[in-house]
Protein backbone atom coordinates (compact mmCIF):
# COMPACT_ATOMS: atom_id res chain seq x y z
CA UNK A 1 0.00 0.00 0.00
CA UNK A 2 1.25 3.56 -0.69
CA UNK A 3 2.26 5.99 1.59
CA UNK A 4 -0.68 8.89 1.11
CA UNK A 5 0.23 12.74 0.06
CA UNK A 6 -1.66 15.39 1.90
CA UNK A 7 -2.97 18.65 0.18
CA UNK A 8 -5.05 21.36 1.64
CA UNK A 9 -8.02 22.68 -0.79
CA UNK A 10 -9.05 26.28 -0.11
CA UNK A 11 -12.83 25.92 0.10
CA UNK A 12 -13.51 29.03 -0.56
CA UNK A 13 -12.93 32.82 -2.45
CA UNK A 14 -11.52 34.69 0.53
CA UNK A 15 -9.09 31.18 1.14
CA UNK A 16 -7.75 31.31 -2.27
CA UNK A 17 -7.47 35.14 -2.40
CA UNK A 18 -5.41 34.92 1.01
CA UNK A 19 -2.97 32.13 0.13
CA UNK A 20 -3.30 32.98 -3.62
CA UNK A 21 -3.48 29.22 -4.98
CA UNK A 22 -5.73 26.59 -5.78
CA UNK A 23 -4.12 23.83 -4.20
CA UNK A 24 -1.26 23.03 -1.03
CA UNK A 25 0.67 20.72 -1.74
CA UNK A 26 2.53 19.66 1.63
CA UNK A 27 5.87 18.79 0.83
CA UNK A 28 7.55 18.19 4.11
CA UNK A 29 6.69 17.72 7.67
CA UNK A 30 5.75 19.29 10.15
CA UNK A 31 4.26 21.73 7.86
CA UNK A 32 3.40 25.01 9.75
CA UNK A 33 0.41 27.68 8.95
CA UNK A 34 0.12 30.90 10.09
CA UNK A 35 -0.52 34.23 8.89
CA UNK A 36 1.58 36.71 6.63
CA UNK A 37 1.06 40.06 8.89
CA UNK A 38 -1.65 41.99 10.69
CA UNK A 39 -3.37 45.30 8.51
CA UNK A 40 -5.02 48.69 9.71
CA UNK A 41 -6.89 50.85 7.80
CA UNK A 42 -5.17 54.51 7.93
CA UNK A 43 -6.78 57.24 6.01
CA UNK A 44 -8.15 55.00 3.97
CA UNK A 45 -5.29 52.84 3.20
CA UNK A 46 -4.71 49.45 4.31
CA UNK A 47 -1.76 49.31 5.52
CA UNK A 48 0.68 46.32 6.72
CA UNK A 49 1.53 46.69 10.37
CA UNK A 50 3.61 44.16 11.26
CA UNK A 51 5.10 42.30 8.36
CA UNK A 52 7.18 39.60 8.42
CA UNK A 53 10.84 40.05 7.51
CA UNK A 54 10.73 38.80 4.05
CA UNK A 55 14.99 38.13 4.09
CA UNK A 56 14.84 36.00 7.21
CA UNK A 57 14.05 32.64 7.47
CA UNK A 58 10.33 31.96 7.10
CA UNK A 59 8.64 30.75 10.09
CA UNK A 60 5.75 29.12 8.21
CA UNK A 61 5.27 26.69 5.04
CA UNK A 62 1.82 28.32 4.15
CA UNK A 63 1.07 32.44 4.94
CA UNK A 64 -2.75 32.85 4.89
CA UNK A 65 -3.22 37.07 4.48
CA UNK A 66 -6.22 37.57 7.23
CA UNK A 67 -7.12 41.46 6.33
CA UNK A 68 -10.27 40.39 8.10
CA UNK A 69 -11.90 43.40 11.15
CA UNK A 70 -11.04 40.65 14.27
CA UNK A 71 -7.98 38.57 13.57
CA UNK A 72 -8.87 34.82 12.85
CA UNK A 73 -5.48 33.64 12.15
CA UNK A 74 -2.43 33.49 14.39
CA UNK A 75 1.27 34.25 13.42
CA UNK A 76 1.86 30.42 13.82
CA UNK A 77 -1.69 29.08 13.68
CA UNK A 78 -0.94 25.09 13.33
CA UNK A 79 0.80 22.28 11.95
CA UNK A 80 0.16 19.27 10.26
CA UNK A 81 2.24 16.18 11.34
CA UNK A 82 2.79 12.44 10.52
CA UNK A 83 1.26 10.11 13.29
CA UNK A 84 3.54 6.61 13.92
CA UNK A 85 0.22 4.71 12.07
CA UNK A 86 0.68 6.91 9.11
CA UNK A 87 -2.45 9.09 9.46
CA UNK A 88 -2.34 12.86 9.43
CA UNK A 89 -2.69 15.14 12.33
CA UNK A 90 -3.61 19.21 12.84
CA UNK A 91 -1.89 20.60 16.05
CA UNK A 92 -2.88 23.90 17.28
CA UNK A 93 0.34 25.46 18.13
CA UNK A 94 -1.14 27.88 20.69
CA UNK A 95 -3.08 30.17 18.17
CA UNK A 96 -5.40 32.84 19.55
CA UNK A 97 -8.61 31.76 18.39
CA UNK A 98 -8.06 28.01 18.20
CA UNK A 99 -8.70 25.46 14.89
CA UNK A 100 -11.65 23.56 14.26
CA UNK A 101 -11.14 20.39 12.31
CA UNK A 102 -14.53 18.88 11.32
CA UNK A 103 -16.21 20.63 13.81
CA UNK A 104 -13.91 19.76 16.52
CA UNK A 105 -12.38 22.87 18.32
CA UNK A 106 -8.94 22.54 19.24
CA UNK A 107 -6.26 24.59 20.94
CA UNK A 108 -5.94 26.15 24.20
CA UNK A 109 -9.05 27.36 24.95
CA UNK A 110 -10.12 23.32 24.76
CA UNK A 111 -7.51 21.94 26.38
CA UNK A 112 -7.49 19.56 22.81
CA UNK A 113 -4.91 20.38 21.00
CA UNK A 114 -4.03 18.06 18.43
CA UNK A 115 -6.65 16.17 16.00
CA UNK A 116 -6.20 13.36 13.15
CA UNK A 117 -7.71 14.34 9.90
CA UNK A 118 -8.76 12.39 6.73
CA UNK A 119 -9.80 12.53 3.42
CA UNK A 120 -12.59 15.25 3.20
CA UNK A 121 -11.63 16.66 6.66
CA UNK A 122 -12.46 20.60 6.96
CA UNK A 123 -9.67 22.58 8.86
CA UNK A 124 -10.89 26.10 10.07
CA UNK A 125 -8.66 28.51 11.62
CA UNK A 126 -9.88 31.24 14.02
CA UNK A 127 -13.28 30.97 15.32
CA UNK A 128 -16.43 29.78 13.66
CA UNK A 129 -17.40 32.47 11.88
CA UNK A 130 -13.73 32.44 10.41
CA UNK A 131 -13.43 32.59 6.44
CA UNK A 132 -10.40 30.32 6.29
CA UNK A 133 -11.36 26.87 5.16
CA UNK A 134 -9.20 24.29 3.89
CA UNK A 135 -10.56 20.45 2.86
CA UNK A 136 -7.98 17.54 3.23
CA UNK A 137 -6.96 15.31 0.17
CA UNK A 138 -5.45 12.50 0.42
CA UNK A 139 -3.57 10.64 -2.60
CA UNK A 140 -1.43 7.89 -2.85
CA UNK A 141 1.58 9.58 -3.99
CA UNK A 142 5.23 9.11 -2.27
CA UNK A 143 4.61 10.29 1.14
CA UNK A 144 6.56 14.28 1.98
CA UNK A 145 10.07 13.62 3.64
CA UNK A 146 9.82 14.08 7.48
């Protein structure tokens, strides 16, 4: 049996418009998500606040661009590891607002904070009423390096 390949799916418009792709492939584990920088409207201009130093070493495999009123998304949100038995998990690495992985809240408002996910699972980050969806696909291609 082959080792499966996980990508995340942006389920929606304002998903693909913040990571600005149709498809994640995730190449290499753990593979961390979090989000790009924090904006503010100033005379009528968004502007970026706290940007990410764009010559140092990233911090994150995936940047999700929350320009969203109340932050959903944390600097470094979560991260997808290998479990021994092969599955997939989503661990909430402390993020404000917490992940919710078919419906499951996780993080440390729950105490919870890691989750296995399968094909068809729905990640949210931030709070329910969050915009950033991702679906889980699994393949059977050669498994990321760890």
């Amino acid at each position: 049996m082959q080792d499966k390949h996980l990508v995340l799916i942006p389920v929606n418009d304002e998903t693909r418009a913040a990571i600005g792709t149709e498809r994640v492939p995730v190449e290499r584990l753990p593979f961390r998500v979090g989000r790009e920088s924090r904006f503010r409207m100033v005379e009528g201009q968004l502007v970026s606040m706290e940007r990410r130093n764009p010559t140092g070493q990233a911090n994150n495999d995936l940047y999700v661009l929350d320009q969203e009123k109340f932050l959903n998304v944390s600097r470094e949100h979560f991260q997808i590891e290998r479990l021994e038995n092969g599955d997939y998990a989503v661990v909430d690495v402390g993020s404000t607002c917490g992940t919710i992985v078919d419906a499951h809240a996780i993080g440390t408002t729950t105490g919870q904070m890691r989750v296995t996910v399968h094909q068809g699972s729905l990640i949210r980050l931030g709070t329910p009423a969050s915009p950033f969806q991702f679906r889980v696909e699994l393949n059977g291609a050669a498994s990321p390096a760890s």
